[in-house]
PDB file of N, CA and C in Angstrom:
ATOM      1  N   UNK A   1     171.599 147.924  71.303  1.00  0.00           N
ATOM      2  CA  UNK A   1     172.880 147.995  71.976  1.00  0.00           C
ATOM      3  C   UNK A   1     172.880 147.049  73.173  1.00  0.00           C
ATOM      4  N   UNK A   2     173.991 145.839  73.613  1.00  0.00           N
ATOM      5  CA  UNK A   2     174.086 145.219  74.571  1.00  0.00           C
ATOM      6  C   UNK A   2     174.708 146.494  75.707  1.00  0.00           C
ATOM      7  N   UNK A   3     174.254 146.433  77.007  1.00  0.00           N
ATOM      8  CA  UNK A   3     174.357 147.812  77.573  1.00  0.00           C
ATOM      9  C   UNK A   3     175.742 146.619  78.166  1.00  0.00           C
ATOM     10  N   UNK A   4     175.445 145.503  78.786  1.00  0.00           N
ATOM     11  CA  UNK A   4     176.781 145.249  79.536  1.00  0.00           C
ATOM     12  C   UNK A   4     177.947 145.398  78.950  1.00  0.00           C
ATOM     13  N   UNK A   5     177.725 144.608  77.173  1.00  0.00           N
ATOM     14  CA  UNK A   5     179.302 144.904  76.604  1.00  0.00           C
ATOM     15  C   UNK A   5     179.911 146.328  76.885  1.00  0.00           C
ATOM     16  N   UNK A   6     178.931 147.162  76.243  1.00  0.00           N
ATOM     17  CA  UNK A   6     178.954 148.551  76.413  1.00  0.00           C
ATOM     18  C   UNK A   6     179.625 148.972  77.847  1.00  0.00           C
ATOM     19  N   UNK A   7     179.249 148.342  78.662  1.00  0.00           N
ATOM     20  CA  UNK A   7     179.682 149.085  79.876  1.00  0.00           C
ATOM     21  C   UNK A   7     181.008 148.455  79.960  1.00  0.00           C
ATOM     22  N   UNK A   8     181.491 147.201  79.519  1.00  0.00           N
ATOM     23  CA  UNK A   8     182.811 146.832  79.523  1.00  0.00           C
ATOM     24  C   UNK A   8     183.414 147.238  78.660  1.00  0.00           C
ATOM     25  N   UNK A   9     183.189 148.051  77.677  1.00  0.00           N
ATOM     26  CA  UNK A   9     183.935 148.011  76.761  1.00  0.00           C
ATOM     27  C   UNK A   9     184.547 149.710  76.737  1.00  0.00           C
ATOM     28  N   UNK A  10     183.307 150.950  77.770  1.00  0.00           N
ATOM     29  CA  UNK A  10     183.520 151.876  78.400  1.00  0.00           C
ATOM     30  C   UNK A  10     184.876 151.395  79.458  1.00  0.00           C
ATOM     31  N   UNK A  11     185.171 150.823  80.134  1.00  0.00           N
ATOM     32  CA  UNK A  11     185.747 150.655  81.659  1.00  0.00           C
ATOM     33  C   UNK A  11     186.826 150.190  80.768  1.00  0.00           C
ATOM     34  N   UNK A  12     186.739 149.415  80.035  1.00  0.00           N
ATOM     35  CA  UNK A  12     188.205 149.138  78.968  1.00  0.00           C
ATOM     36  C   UNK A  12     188.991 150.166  78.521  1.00  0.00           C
ATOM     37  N   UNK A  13     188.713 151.290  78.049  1.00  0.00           N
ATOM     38  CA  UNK A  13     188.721 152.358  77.180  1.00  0.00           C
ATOM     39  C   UNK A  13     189.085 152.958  78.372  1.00  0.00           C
ATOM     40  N   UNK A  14     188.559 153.325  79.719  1.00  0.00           N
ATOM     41  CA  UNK A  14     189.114 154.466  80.612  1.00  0.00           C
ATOM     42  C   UNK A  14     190.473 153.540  81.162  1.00  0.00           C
ATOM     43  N   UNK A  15     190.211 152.312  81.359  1.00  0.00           N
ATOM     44  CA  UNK A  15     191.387 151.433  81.808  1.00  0.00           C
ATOM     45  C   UNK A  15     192.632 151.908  81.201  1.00  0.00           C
ATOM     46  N   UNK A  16     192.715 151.496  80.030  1.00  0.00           N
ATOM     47  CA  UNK A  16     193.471 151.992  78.788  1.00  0.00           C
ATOM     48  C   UNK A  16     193.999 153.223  78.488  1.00  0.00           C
ATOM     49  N   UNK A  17     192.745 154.425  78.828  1.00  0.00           N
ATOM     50  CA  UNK A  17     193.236 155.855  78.115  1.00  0.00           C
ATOM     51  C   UNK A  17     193.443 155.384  76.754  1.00  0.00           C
ATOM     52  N   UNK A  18     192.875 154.403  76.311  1.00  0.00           N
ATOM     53  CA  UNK A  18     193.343 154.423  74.699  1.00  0.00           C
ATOM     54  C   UNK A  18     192.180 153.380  73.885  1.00  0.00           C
ATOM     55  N   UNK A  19     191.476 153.967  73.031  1.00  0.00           N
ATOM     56  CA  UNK A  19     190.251 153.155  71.995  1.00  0.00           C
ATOM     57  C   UNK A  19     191.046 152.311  71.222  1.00  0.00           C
ATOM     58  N   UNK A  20     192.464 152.500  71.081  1.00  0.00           N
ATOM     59  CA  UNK A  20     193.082 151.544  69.895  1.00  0.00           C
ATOM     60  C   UNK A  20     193.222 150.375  71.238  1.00  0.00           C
ATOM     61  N   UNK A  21     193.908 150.444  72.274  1.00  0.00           N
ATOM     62  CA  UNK A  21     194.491 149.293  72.889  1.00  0.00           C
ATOM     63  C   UNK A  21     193.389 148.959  73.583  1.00  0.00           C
ATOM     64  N   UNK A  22     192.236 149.567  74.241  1.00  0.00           N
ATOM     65  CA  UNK A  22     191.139 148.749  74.708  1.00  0.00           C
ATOM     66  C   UNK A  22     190.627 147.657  73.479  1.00  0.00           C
ATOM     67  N   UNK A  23     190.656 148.329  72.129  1.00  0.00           N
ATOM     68  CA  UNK A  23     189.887 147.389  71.166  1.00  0.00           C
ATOM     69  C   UNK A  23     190.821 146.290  70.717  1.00  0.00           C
ATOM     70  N   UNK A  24     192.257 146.145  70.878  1.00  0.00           N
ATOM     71  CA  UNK A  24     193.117 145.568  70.778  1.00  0.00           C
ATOM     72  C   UNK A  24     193.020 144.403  72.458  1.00  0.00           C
ATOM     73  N   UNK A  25     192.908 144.853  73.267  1.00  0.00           N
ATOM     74  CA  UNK A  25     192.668 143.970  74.060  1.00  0.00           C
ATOM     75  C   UNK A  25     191.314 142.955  74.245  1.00  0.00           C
ATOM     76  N   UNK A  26     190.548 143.568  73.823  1.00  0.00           N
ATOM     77  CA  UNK A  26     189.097 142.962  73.784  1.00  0.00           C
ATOM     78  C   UNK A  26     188.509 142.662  72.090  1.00  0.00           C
ATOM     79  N   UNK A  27     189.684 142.610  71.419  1.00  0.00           N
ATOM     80  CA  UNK A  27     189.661 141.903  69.845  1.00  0.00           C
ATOM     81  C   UNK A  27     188.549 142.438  69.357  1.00  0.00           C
ATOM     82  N   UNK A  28     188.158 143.606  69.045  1.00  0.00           N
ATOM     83  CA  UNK A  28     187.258 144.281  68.599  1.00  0.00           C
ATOM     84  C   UNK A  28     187.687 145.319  67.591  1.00  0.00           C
ATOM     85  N   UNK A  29     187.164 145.435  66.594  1.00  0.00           N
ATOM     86  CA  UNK A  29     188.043 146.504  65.526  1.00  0.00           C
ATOM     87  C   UNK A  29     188.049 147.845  66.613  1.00  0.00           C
ATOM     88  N   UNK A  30     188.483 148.743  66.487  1.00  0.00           N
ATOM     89  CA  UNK A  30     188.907 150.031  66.602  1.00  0.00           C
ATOM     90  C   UNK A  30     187.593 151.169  66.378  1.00  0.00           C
ATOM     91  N   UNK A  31     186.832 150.556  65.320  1.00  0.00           N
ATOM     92  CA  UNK A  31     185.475 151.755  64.828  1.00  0.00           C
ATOM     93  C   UNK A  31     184.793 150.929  65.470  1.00  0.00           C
ATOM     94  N   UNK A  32     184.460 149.639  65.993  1.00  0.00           N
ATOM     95  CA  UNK A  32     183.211 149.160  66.675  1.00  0.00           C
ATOM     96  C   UNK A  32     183.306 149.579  67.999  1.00  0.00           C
ATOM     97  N   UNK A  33     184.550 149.465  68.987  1.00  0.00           N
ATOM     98  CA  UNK A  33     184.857 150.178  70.179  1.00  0.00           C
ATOM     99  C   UNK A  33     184.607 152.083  70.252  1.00  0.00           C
ATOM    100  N   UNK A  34     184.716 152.529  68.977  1.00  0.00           N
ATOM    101  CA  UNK A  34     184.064 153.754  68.838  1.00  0.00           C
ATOM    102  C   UNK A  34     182.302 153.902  69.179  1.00  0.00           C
ATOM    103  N   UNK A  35     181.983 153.244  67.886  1.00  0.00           N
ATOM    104  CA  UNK A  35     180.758 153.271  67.816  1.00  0.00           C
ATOM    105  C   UNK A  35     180.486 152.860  69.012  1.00  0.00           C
ATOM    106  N   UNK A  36     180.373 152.140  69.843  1.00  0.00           N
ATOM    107  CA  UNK A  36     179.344 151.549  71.329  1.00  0.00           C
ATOM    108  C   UNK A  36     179.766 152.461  72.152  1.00  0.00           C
ATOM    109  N   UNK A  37     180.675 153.066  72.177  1.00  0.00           N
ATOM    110  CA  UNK A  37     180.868 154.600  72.608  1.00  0.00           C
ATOM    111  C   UNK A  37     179.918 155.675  72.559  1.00  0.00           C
ATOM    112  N   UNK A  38     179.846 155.490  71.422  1.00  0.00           N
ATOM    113  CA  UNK A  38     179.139 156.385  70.589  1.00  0.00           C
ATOM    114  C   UNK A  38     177.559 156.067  71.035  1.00  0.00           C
ATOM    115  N   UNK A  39     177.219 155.142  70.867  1.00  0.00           N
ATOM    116  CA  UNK A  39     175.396 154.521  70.934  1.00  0.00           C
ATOM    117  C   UNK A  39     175.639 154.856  72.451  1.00  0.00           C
ATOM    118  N   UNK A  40     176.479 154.541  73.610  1.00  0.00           N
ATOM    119  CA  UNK A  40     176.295 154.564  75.032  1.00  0.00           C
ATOM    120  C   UNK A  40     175.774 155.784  75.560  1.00  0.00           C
ATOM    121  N   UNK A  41     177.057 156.609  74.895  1.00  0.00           N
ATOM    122  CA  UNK A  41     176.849 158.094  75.449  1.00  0.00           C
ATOM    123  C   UNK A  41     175.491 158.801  74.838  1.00  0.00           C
ATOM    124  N   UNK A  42     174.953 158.203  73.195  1.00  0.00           N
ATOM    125  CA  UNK A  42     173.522 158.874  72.610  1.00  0.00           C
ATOM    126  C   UNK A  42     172.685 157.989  73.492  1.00  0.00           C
ATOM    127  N   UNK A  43     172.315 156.644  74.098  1.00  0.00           N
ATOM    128  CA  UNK A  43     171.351 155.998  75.232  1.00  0.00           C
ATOM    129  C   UNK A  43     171.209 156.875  76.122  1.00  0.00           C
ATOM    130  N   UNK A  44     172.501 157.456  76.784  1.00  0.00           N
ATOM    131  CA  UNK A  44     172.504 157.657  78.260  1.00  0.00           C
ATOM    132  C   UNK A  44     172.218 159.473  78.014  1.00  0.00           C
ATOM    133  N   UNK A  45     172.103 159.829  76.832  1.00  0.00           N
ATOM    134  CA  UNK A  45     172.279 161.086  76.795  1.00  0.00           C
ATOM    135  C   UNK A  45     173.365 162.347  77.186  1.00  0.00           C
ATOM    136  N   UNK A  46     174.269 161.763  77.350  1.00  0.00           N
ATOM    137  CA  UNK A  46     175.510 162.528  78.244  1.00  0.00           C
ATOM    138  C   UNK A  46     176.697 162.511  77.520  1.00  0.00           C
ATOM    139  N   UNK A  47     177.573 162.995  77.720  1.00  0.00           N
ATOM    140  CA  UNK A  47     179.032 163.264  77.205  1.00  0.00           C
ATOM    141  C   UNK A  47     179.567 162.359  78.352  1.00  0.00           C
ATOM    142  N   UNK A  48     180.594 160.724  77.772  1.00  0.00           N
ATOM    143  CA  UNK A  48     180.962 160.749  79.444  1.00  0.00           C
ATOM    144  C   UNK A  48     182.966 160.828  78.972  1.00  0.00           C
ATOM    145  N   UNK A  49     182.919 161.202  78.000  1.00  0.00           N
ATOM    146  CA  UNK A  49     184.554 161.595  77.368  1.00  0.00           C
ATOM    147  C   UNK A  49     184.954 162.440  76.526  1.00  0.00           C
ATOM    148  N   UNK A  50     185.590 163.047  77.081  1.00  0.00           N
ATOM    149  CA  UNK A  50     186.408 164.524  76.312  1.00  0.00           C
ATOM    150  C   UNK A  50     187.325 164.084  75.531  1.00  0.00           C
ATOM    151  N   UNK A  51     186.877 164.467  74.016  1.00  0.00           N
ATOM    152  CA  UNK A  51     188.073 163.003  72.928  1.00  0.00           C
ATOM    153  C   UNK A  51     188.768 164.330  72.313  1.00  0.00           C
ATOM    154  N   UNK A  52     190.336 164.616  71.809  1.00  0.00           N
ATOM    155  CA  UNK A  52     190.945 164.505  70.881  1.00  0.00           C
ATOM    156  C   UNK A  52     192.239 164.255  70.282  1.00  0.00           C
ATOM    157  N   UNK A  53     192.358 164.637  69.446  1.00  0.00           N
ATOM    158  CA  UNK A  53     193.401 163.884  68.837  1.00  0.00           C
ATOM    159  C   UNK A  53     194.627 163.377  69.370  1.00  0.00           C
ATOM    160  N   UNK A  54     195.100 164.046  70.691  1.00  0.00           N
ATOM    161  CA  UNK A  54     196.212 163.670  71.481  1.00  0.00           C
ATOM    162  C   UNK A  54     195.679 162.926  72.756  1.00  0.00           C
ATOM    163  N   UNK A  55     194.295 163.994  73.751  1.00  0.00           N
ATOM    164  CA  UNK A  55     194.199 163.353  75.301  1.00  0.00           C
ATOM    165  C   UNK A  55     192.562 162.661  74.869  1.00  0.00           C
ATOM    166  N   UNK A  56     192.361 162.128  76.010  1.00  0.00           N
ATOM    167  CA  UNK A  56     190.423 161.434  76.183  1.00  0.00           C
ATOM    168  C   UNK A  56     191.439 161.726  77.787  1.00  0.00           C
ATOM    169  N   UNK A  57     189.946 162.468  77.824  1.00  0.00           N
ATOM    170  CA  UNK A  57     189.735 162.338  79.714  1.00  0.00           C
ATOM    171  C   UNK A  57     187.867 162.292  80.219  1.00  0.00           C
ATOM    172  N   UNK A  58     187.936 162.016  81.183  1.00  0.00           N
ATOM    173  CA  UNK A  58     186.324 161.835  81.429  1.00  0.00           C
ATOM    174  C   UNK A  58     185.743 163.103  81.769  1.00  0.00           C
ATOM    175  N   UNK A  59     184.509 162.827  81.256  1.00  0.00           N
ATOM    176  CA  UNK A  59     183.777 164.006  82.116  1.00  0.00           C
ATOM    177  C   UNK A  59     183.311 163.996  83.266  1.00  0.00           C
ATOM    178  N   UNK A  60     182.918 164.974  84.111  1.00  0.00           N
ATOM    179  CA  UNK A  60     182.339 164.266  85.577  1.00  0.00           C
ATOM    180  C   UNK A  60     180.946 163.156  85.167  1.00  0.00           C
ATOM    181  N   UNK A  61     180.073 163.370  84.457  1.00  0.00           N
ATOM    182  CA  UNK A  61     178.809 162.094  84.370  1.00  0.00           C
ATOM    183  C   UNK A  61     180.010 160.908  83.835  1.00  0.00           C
ATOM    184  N   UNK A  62     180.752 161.076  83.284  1.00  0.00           N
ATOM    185  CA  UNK A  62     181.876 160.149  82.449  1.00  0.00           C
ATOM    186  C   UNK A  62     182.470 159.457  83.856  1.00  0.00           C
ATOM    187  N   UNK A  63     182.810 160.331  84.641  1.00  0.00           N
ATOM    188  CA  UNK A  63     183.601 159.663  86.022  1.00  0.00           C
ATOM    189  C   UNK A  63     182.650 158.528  86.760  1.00  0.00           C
ATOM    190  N   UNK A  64     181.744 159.612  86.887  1.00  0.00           N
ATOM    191  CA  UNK A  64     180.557 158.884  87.891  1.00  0.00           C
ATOM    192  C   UNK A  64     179.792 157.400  87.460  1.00  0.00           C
ATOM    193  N   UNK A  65     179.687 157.379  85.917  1.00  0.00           N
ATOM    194  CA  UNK A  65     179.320 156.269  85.253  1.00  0.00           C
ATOM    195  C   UNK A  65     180.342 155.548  85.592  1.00  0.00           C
ATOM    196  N   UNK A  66     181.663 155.745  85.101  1.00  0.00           N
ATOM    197  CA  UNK A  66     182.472 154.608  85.426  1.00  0.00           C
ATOM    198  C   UNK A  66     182.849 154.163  86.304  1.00  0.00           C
ATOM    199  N   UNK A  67     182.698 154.663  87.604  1.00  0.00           N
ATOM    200  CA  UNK A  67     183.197 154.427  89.060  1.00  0.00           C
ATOM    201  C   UNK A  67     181.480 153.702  89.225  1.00  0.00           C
ATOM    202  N   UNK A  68     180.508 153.876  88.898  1.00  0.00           N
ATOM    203  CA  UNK A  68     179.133 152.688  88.821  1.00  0.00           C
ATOM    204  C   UNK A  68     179.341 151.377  87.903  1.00  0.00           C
ATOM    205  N   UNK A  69     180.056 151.545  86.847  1.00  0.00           N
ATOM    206  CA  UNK A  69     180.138 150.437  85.903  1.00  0.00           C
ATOM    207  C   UNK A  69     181.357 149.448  86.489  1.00  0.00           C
ATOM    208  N   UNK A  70     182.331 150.109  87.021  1.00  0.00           N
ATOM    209  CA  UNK A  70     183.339 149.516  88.029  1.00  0.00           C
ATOM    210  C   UNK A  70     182.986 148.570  89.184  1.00  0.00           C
ATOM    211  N   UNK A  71     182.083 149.336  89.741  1.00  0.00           N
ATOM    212  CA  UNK A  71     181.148 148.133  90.744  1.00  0.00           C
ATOM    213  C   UNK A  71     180.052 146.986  90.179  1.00  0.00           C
ATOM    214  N   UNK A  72     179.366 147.359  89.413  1.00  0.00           N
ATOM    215  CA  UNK A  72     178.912 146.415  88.324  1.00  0.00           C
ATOM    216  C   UNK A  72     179.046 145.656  87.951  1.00  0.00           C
ATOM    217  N   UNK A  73     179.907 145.478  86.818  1.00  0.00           N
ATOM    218  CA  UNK A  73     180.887 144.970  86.502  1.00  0.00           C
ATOM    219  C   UNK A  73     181.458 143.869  87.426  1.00  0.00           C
ATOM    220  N   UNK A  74     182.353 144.230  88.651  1.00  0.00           N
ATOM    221  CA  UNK A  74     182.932 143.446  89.654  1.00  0.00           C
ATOM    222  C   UNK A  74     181.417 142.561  90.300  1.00  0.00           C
ATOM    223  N   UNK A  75     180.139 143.166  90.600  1.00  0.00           N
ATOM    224  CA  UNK A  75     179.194 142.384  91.285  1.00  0.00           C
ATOM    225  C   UNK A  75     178.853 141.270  90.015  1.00  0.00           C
ATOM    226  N   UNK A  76     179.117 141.695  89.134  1.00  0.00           N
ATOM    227  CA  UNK A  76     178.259 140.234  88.333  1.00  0.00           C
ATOM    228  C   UNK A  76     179.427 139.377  88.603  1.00  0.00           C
ATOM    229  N   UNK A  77     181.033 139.184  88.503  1.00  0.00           N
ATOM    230  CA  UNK A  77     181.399 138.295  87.790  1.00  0.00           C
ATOM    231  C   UNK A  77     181.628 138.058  89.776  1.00  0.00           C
ATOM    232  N   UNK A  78     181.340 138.803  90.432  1.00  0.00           N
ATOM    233  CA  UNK A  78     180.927 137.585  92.096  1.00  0.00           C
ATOM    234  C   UNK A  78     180.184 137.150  92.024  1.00  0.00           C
ATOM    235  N   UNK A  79     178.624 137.270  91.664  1.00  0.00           N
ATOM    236  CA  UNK A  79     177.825 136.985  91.384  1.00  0.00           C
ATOM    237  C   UNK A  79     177.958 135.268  90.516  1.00  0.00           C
ATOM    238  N   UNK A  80     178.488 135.547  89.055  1.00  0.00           N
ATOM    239  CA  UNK A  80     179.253 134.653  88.323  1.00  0.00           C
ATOM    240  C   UNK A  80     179.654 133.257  88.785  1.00  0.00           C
ATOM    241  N   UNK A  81     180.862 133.666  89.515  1.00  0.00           N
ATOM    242  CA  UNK A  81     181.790 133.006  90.360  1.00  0.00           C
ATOM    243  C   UNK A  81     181.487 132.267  91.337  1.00  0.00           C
ATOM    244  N   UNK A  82     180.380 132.931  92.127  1.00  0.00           N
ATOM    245  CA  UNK A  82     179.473 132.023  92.856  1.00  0.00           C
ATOM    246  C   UNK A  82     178.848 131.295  91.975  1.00  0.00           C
ATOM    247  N   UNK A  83     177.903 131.352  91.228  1.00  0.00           N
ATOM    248  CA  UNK A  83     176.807 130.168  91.204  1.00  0.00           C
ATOM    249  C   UNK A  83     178.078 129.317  90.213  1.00  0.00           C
ATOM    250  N   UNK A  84     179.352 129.378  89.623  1.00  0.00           N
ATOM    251  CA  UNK A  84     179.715 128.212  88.890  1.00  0.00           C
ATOM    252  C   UNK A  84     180.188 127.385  90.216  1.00  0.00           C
ATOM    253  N   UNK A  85     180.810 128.036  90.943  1.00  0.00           N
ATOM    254  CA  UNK A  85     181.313 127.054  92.269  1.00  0.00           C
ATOM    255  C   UNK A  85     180.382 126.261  92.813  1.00  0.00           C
ATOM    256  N   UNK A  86     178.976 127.136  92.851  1.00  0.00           N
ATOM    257  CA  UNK A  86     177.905 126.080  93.624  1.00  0.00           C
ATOM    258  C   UNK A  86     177.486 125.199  92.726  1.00  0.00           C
ATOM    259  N   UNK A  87     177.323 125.576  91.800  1.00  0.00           N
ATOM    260  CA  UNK A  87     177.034 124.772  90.376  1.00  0.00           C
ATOM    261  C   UNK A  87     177.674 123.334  90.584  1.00  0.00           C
ATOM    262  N   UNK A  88     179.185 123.165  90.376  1.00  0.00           N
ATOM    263  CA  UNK A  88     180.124 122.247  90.537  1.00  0.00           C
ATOM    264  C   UNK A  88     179.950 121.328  91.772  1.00  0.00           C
ATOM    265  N   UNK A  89     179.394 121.898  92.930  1.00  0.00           N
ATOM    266  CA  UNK A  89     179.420 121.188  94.044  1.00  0.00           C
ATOM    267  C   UNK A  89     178.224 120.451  93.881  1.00  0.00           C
ATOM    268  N   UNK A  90     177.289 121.618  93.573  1.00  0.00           N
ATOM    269  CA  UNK A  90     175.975 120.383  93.405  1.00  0.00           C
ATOM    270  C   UNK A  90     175.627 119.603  92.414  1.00  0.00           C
ATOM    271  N   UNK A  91     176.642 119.155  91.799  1.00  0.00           N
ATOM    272  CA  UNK A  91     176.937 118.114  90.442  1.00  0.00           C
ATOM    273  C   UNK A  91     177.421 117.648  90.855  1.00  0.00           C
ATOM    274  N   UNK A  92     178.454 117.638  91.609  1.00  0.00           N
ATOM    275  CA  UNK A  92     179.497 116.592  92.788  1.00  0.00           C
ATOM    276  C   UNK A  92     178.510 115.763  93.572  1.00  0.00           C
ATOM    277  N   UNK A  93     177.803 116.589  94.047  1.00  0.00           N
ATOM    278  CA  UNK A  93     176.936 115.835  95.383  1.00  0.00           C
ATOM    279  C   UNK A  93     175.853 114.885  94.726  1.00  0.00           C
ATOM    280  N   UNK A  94     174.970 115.325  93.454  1.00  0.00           N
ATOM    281  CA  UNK A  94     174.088 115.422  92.901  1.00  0.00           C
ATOM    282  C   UNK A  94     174.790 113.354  92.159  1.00  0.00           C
ATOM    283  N   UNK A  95     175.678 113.711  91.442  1.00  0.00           N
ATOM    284  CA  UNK A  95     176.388 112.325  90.887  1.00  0.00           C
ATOM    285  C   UNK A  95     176.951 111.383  91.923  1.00  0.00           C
ATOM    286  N   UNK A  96     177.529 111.440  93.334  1.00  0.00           N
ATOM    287  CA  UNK A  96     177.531 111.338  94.192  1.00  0.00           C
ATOM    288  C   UNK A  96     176.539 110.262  95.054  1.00  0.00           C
ATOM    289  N   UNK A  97     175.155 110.965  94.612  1.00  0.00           N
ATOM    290  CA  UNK A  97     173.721 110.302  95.751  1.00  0.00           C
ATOM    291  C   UNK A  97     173.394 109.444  94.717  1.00  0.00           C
ATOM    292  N   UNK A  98     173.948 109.524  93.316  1.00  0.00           N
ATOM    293  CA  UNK A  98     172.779 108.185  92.349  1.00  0.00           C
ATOM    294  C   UNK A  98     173.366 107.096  93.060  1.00  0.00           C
TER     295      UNK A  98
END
């Protein structure tokens, strides 16, 4: 299991309130956005969503994961964001000094 997709693809799904339109937004069939659901919560050992046929709501480990995967999530793509910017500059500078 990739744990990051997984964790985006969790934060999609609570985003949403919905496995059809998270998997619809992130072009993923519908049973694969299940399943990594499915493998996350058997990894982590926990229930982190109360599923049926009408509501999904979280559970408290369900809350708490996602309010961690929320920060996560946001630190990589700063993380990200930085090194392409520095990246760019020091290819600027770098082509620049030949």
């Amino acid at each position: 299991m990739n744990r990051l997709q997984a964790m985006q693809v969790f934060v999609r799904v609570v985003d949403s309130n919905s496995f059809s339109r998270a998997a619809d937004t992130l072009q993923l069939p519908r049973a694969s956005v299940t399943n990594i659901i499915q493998s996350l919560e058997s990894y982590l050992g926990v229930r982190l969503l109360h599923r049926t046929t009408r509501r999904m709501h979280l559970t408290p480990d369900g809350q708490s994961y996602y309010e961690s995967c929320v920060r996560v999530l946001a630190k990589i793509e700063e993380i990200e964001r930085s090194l392409l910017a520095s990246s760019s500059v020091a290819r600027g500078e770098f082509g620049n000094s030949l």
